[in-house]
N, C-alpha and C. Protein backbone atom coordinates (compact mmCIF):
# COMPACT_ATOMS: atom_id res chain seq x y z
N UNK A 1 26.77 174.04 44.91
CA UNK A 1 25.80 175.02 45.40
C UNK A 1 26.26 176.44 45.10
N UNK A 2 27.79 176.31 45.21
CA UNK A 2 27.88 178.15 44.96
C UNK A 2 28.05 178.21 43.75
N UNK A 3 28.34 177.51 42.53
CA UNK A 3 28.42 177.89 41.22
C UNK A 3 26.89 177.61 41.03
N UNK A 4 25.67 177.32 41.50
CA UNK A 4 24.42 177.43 41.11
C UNK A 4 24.05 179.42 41.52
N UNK A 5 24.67 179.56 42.57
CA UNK A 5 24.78 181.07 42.90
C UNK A 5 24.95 181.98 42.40
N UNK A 6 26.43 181.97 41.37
CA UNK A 6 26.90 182.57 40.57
C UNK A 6 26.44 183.08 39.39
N UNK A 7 25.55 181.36 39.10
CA UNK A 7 24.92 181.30 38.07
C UNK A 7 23.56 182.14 37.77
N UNK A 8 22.92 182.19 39.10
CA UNK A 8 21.77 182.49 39.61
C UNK A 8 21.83 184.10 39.42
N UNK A 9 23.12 184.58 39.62
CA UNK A 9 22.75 186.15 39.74
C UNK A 9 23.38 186.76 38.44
N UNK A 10 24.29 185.87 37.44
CA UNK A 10 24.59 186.49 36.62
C UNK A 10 23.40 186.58 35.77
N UNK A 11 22.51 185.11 36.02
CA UNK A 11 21.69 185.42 34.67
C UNK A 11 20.37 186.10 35.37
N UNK A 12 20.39 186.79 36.44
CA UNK A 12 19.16 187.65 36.99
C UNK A 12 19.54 189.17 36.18
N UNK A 13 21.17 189.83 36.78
CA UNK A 13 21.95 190.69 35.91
C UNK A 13 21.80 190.54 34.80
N UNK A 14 21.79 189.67 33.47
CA UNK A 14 21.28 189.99 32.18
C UNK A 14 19.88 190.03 31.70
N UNK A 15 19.15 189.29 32.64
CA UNK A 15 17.63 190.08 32.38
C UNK A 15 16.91 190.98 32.39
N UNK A 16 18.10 191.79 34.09
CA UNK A 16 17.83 192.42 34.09
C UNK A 16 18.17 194.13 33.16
N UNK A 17 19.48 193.58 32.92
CA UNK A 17 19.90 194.77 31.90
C UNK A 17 19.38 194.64 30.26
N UNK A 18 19.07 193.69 30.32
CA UNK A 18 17.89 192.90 28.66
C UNK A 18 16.41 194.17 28.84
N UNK A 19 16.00 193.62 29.92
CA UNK A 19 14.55 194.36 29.95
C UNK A 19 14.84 196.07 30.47
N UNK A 20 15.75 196.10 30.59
CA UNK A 20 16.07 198.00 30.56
C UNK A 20 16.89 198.53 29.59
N UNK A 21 16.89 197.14 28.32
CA UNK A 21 17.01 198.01 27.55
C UNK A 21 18.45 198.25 27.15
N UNK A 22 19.42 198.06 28.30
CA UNK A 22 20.69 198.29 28.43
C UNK A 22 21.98 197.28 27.81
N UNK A 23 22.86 197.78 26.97
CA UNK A 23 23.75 196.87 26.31
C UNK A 23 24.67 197.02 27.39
N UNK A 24 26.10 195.40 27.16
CA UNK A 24 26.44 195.49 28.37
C UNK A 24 27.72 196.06 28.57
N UNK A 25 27.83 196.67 27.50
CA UNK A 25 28.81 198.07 26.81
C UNK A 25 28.39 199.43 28.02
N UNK A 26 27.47 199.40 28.39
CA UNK A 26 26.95 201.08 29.14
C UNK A 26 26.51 200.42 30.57
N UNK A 27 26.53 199.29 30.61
CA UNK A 27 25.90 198.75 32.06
C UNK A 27 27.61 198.83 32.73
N UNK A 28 28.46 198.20 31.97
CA UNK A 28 30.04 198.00 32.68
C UNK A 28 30.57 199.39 32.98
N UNK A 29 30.10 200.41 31.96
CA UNK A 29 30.84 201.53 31.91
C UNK A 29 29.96 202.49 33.59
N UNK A 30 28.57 202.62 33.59
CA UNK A 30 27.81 202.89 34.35
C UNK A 30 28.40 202.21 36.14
N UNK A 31 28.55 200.96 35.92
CA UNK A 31 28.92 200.27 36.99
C UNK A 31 30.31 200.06 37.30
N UNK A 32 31.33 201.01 36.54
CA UNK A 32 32.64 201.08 36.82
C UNK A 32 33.22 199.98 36.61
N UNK A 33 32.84 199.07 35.92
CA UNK A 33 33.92 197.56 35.68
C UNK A 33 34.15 197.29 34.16
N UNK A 34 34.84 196.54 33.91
CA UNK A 34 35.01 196.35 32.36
C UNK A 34 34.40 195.19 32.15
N UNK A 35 34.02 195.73 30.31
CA UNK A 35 32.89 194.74 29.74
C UNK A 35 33.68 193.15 30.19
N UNK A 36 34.55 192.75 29.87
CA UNK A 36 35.09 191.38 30.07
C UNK A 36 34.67 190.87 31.26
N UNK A 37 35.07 191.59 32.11
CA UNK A 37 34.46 191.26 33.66
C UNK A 37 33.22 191.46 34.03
N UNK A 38 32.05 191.90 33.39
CA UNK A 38 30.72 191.82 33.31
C UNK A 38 30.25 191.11 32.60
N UNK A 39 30.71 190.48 31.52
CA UNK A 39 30.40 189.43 30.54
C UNK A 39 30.58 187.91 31.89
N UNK A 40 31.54 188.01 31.88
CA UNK A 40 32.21 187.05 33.38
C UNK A 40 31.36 186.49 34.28
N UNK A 41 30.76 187.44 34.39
CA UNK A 41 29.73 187.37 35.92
C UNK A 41 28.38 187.31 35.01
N UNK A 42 28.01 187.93 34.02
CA UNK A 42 26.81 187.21 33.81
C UNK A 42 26.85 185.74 33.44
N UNK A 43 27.96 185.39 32.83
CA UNK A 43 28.23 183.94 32.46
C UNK A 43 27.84 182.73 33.76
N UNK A 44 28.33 183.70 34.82
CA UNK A 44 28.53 182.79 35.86
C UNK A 44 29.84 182.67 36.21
N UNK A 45 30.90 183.01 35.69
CA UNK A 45 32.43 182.36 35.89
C UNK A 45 32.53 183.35 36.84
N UNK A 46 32.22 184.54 37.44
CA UNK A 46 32.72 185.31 38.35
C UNK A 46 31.54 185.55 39.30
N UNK A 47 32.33 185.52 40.49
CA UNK A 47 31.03 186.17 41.98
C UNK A 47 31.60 187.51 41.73
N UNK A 48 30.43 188.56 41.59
CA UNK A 48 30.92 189.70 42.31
C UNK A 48 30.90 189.87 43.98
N UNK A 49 31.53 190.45 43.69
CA UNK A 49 31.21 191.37 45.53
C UNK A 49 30.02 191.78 45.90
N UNK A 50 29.84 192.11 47.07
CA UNK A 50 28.66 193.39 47.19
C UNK A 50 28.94 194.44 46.63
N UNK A 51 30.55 195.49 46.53
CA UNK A 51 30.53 196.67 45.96
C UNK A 51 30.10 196.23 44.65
N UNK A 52 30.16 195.23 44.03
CA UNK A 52 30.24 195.71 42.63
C UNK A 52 28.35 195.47 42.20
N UNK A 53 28.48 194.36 43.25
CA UNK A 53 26.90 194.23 43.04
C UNK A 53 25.90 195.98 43.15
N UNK A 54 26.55 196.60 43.73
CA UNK A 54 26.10 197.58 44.09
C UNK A 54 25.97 198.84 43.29
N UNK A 55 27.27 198.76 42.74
CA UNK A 55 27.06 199.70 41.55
C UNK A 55 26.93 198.84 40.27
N UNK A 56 26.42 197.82 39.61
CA UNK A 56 26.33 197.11 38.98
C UNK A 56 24.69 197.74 39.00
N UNK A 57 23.88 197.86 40.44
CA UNK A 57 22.35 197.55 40.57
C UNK A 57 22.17 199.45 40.49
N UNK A 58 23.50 200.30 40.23
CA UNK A 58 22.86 201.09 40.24
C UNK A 58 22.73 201.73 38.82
N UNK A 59 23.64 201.07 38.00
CA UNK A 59 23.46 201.04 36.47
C UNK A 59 22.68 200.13 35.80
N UNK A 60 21.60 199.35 36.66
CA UNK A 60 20.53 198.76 36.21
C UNK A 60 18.94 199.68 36.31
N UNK A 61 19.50 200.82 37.93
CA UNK A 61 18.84 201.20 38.22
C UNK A 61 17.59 200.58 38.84
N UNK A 62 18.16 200.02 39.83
CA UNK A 62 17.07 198.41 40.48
C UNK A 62 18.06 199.19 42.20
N UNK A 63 17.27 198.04 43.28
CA UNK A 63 17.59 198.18 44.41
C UNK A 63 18.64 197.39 44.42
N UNK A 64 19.48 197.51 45.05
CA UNK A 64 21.09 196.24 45.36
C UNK A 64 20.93 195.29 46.00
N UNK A 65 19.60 195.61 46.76
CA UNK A 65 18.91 194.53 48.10
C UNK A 65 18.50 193.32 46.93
N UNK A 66 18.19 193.63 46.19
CA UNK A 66 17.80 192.60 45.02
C UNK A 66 18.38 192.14 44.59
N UNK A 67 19.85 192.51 43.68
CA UNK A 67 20.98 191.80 43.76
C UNK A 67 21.58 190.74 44.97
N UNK A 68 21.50 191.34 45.96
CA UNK A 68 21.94 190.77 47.43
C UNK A 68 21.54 189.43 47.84
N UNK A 69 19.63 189.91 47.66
CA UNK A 69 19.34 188.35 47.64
C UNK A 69 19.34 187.48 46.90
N UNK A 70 19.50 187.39 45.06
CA UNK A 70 20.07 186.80 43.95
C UNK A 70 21.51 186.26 44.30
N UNK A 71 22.36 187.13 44.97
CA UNK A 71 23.71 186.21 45.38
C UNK A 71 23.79 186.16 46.41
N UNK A 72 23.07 185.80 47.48
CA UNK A 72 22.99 185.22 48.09
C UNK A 72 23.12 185.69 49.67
N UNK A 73 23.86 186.58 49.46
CA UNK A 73 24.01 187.41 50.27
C UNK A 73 23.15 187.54 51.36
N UNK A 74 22.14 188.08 51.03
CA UNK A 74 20.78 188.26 51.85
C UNK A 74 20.08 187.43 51.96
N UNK A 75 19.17 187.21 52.79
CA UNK A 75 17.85 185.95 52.89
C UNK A 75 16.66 186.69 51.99
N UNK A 76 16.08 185.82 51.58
CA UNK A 76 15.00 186.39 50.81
C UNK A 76 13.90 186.54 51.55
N UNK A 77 13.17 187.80 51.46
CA UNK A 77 12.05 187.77 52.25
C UNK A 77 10.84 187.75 51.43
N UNK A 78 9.87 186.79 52.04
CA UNK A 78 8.75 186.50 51.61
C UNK A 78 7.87 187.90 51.36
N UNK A 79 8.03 188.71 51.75
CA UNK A 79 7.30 190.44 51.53
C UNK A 79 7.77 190.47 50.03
N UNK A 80 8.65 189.97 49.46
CA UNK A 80 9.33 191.05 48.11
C UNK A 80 8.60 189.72 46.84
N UNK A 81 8.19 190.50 46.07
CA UNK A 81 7.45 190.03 45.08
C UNK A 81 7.94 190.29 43.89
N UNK A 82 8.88 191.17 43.50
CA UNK A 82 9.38 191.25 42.56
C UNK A 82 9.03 192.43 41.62
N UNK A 83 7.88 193.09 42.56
CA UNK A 83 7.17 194.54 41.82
C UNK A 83 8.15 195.83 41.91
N UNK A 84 8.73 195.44 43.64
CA UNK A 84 9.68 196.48 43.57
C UNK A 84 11.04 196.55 42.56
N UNK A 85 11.31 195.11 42.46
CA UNK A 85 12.58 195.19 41.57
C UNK A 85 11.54 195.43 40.17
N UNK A 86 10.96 195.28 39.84
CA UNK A 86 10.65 195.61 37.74
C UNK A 86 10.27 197.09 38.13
N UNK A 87 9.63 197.70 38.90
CA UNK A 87 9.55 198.95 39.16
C UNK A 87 10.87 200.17 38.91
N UNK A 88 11.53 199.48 39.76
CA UNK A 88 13.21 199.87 39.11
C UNK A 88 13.47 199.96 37.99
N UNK A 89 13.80 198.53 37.91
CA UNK A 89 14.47 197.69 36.24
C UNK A 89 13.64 199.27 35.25
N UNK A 90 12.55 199.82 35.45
CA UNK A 90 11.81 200.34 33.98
C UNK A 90 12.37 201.72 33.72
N UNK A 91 12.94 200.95 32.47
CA UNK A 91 13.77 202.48 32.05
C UNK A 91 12.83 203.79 31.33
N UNK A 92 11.70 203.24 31.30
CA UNK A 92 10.89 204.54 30.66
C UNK A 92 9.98 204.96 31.91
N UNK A 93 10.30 204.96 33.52
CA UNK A 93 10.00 205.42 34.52
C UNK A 93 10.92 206.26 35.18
N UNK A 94 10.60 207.85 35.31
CA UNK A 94 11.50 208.80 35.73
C UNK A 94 11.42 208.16 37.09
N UNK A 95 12.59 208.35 38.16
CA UNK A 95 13.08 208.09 39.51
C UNK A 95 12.09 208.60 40.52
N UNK A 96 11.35 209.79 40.09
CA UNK A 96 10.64 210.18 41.08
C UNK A 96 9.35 209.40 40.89
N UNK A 97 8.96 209.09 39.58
CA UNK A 97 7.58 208.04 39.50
C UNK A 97 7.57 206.92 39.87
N UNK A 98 9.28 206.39 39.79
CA UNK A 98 9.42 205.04 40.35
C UNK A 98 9.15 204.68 41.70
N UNK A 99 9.53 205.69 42.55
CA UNK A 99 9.37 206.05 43.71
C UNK A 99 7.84 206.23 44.09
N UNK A 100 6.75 207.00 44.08
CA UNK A 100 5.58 207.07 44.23
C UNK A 100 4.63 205.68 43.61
N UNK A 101 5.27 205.08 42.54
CA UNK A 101 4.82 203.53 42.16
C UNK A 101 5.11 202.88 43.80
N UNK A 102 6.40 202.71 43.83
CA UNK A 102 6.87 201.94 45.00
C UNK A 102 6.06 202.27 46.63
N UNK A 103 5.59 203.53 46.64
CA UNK A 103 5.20 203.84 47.77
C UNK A 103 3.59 203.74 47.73
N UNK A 104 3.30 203.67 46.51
CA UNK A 104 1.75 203.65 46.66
C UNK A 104 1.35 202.12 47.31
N UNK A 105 2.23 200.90 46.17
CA UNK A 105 2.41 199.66 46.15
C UNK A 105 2.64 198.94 47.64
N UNK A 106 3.62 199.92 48.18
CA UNK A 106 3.43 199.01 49.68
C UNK A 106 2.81 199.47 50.96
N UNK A 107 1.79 200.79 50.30
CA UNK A 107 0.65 201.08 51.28
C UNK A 107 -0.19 199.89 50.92
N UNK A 108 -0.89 199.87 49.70
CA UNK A 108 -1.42 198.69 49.22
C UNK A 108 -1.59 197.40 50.22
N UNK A 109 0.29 197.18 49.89
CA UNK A 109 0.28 196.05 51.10
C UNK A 109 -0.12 195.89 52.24
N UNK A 110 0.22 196.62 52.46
CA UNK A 110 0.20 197.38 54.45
C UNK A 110 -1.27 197.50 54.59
N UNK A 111 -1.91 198.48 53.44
CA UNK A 111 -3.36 198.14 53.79
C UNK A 111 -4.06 196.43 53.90
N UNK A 112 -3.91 196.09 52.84
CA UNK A 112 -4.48 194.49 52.77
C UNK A 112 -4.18 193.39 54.06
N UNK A 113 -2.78 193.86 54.37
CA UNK A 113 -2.26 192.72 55.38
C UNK A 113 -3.08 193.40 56.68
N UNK A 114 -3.19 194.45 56.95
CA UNK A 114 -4.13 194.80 57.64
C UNK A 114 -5.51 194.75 58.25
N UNK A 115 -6.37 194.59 56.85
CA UNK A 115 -7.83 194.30 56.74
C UNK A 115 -7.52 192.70 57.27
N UNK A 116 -6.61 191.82 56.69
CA UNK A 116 -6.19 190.18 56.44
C UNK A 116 -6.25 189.97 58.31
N UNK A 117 -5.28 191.00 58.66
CA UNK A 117 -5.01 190.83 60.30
C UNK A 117 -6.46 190.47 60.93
N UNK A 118 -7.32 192.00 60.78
CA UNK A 118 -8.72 192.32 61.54
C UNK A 118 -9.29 191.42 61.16
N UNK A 119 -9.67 190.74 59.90
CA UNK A 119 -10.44 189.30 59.92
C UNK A 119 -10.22 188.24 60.31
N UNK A 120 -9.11 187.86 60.68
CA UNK A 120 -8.41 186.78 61.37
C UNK A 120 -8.80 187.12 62.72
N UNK A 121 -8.70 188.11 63.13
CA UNK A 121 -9.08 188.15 65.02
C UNK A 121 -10.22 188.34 64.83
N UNK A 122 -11.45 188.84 63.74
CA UNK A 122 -12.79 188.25 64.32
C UNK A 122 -12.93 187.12 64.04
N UNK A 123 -13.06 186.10 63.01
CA UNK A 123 -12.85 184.91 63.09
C UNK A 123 -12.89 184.19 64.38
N UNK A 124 -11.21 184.78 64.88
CA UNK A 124 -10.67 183.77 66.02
C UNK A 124 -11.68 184.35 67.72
N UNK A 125 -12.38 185.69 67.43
CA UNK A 125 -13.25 186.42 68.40
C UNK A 125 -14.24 185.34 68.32
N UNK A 126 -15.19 184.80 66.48
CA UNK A 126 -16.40 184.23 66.69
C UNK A 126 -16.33 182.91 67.29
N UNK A 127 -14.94 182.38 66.75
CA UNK A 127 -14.98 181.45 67.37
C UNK A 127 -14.55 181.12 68.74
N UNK A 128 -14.29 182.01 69.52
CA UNK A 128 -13.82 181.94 70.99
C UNK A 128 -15.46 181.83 71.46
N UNK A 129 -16.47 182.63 71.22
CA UNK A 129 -17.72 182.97 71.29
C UNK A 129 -18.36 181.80 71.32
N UNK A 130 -18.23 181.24 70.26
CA UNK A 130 -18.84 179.79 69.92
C UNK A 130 -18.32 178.35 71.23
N UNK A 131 -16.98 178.73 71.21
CA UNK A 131 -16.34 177.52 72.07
C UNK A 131 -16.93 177.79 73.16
N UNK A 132 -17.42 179.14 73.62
CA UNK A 132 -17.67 179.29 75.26
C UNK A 132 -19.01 178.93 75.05
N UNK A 133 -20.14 179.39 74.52
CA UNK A 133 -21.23 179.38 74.52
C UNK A 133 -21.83 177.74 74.43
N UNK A 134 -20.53 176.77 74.00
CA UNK A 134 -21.17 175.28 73.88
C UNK A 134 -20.59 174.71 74.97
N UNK A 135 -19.68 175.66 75.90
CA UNK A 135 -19.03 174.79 77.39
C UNK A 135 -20.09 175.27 77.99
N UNK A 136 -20.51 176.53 77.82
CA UNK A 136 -21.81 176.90 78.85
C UNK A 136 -22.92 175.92 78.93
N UNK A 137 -23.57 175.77 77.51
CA UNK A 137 -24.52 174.14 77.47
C UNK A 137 -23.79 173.19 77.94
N UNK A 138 -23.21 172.99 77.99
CA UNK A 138 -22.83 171.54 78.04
C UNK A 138 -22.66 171.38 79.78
N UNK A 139 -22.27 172.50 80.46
CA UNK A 139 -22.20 172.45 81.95
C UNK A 139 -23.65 172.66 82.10
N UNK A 140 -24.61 173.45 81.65
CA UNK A 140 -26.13 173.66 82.23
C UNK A 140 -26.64 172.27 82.11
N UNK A 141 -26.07 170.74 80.79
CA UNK A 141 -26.97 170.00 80.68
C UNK A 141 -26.12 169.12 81.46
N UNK A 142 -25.01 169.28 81.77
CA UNK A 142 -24.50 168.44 83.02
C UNK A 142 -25.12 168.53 84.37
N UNK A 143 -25.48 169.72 85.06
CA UNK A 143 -26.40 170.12 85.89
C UNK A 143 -27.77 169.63 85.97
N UNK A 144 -28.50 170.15 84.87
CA UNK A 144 -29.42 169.05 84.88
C UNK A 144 -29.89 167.50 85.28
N UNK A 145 -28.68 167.15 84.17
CA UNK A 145 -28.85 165.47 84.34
C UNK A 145 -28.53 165.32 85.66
N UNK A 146 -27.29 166.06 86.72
CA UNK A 146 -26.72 165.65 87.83
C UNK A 146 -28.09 165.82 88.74
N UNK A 147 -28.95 167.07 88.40
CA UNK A 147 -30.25 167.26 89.38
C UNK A 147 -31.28 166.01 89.37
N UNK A 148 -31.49 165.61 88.19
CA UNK A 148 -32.60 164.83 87.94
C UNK A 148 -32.26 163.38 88.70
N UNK A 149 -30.70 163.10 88.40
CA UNK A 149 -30.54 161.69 88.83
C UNK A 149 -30.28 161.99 90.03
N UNK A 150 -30.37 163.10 91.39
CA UNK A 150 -30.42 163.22 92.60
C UNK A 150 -31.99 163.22 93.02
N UNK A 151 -32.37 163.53 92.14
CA UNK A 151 -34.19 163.21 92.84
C UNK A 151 -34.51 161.75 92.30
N UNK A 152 -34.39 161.27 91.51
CA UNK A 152 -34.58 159.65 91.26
C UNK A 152 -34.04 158.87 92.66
N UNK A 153 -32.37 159.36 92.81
CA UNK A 153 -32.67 159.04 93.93
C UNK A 153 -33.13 159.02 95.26
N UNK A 154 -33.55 159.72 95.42
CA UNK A 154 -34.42 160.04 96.42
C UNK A 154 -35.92 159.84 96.31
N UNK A 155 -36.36 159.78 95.35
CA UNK A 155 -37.36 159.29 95.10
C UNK A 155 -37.23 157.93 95.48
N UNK A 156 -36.64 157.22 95.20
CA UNK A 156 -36.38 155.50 95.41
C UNK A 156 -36.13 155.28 96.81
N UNK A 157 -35.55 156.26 97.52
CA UNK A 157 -35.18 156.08 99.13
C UNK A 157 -36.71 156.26 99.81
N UNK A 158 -37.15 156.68 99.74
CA UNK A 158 -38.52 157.54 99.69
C UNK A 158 -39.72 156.62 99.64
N UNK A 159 -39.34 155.67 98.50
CA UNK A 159 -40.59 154.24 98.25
C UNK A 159 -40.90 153.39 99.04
N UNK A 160 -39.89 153.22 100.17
CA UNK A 160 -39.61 152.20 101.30
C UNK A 160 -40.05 152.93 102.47
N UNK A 161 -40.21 154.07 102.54
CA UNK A 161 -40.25 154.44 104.15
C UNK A 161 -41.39 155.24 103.99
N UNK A 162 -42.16 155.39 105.21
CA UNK A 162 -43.56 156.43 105.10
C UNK A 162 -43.38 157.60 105.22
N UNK A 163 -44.18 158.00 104.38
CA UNK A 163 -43.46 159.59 104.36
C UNK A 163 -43.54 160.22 106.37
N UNK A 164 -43.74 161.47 106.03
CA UNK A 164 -43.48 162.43 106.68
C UNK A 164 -45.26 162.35 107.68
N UNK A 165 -46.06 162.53 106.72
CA UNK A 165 -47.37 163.08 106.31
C UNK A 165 -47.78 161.66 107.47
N UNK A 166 -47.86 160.27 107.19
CA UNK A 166 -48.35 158.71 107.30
C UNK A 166 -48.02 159.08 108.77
N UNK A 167 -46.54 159.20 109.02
CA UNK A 167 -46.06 159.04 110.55
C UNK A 167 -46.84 159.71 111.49
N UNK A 168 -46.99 160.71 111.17
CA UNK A 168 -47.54 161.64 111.72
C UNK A 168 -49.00 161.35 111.81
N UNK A 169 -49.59 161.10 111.27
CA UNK A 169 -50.88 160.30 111.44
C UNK A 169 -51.54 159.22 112.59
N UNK A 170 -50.08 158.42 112.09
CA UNK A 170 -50.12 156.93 112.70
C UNK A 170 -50.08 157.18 114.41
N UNK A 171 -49.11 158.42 114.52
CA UNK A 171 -48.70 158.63 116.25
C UNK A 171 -49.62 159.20 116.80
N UNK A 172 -50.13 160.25 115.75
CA UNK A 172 -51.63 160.77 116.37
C UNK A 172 -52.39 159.47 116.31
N UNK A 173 -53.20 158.65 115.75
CA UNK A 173 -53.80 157.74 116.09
C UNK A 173 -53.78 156.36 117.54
N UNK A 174 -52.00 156.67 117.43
CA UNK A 174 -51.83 155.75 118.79
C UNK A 174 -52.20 156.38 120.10
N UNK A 175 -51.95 157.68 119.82
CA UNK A 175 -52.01 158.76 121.46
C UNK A 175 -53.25 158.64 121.67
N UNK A 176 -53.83 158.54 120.44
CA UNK A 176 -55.51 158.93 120.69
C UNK A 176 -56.23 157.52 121.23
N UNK A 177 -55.89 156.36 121.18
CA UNK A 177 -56.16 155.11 121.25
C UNK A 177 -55.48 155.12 122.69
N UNK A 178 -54.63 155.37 123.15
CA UNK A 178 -54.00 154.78 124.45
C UNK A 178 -54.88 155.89 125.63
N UNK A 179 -55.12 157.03 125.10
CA UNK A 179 -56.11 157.89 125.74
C UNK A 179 -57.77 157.16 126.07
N UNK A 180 -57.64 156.66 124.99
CA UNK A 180 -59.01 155.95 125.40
C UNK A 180 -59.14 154.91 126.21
N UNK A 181 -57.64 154.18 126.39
CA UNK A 181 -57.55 153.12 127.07
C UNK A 181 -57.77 153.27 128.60
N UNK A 182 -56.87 154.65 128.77
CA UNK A 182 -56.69 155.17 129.76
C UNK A 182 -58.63 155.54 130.69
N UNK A 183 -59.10 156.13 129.77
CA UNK A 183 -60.23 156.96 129.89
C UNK A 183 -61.40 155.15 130.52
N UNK A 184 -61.06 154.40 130.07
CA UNK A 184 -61.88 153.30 129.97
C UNK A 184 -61.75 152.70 130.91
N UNK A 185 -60.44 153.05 131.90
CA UNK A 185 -59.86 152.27 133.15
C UNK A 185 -60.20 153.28 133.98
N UNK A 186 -59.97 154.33 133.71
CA UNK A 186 -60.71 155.54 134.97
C UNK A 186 -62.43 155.37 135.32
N UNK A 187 -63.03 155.41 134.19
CA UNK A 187 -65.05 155.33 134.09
C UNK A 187 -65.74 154.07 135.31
N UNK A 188 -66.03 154.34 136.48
CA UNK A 188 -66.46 153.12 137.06
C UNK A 188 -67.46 152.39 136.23
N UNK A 189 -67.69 151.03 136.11
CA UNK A 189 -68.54 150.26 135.56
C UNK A 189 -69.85 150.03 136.03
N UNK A 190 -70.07 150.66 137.00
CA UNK A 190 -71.85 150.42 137.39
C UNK A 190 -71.96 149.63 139.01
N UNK A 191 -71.35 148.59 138.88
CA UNK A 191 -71.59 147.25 139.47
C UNK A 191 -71.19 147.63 140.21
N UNK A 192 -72.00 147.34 141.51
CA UNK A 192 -71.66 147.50 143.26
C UNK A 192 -70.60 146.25 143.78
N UNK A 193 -70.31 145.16 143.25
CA UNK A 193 -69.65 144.04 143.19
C UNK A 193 -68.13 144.48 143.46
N UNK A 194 -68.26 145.37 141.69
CA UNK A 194 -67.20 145.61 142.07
C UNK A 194 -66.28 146.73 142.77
N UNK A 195 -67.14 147.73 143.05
CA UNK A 195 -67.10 148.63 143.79
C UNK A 195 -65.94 148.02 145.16
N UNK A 196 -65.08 148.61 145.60
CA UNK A 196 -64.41 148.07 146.72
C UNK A 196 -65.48 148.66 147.80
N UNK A 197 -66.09 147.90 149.34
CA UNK A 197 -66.79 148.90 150.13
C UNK A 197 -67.94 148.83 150.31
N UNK A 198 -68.38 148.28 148.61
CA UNK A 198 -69.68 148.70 148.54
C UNK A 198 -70.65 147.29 148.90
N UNK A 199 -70.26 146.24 149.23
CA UNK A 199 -70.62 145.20 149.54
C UNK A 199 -72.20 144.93 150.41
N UNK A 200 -73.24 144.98 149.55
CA UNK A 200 -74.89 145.33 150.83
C UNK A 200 -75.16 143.96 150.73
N UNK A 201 -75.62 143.60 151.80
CA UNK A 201 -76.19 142.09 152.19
C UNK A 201 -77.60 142.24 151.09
N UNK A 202 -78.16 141.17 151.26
CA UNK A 202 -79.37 140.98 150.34
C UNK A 202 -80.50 141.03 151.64
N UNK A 203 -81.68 142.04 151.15
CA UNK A 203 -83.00 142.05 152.34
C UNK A 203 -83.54 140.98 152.33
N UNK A 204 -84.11 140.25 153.71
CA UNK A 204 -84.99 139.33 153.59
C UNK A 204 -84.70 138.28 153.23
């Protein structure tokens, strides 16, 4: 694993001094080490350090953070794309343009991941919207059904017994009937017979 490391950053270091252009005659001299020992490390046979990585990345004219994470040094972060390091690496870009490249580039970012953010929380807004609005139905048609099948039953309790309206009828009809009974036992009947009292002999 660590000679895949070695390997990994020497040959990042000659691409990168390939595409700037740079022989590795003025990269060693630039980065304070001798050609043998820069030949070394691009080969792979040598780890540098961080110092050397450091001035190595500054005679590439690249960030060292880039080196760092090539050996390993550093974790790589998913943000770095590789614009900032060729941004560097370009030797026909004065330092101050490299710089305003680099800063335009990760407003860019910053903008996009931004807009990326705000659509993701409406999204996750419409759909909060949506989830509530189908618990809301779904409790109104629970309600429902719970109403309807409380009057069924009651309706069915209801089939067996007389209503309200019948009873009430029926008791008025009895009061009114036992009144008459009454009324029919009070009315004398005519007949002197039965009259108590009234007892007349027959004339003649």
């Amino acid at each position: 694993m660590a000679n895949q490391t070695v390997k990994s950053i020497g040959d990042y270091i000659r691409e990168q001094r390939e595409q700037a252009r740079i022989s590795m005659r003025q990269l060693a001299q630039s980065a304070g080490v001798s050609n043998p020992y820069l030949s070394q490390i691009e080969r792979g046979l040598r780890k540098p350090s961080a110092d050397i990585l450091q001035q190595i990345a500054k005679g590439l004219r690249i960030s060292a953070e880039a080196l760092y994470v090539q050996a390993g040094i550093l974790e790589d972060r998913p943000a770095d794309t590789g614009v900032r390091s060729a941004l560097l690496a370009d030797a026909e870009l004065s330092e101050r343009q490299k710089q305003v490249l680099i800063e335009i580039y990760e407003s860019f970012r910053k903008e996009n991941a931004a807009v990326a953010e705000a659509q993701a929380a409406e999204v996750a807004a419409q759909a909060a919207e949506v989830a509530e609005a189908a618990a809301e139905a779904a409790a109104a048609e629970a309600t429902a059904t719970a109403m309807a099948a409380t009057t069924q039953a009651a309706e069915a309790v209801d089939d067996g017994r007389p209503s309200r309206k019948s009873w009430s009828a029926a008791t008025a009809e009895a009061e009114l009937a036992d009144q008459a009974e009454l009324a029919d036992q009070a009315e004398p009947s005519g007949n002197a017979d039965d009259v108590p009292g009234q007892n007349v002999p027959p004339i003649g």
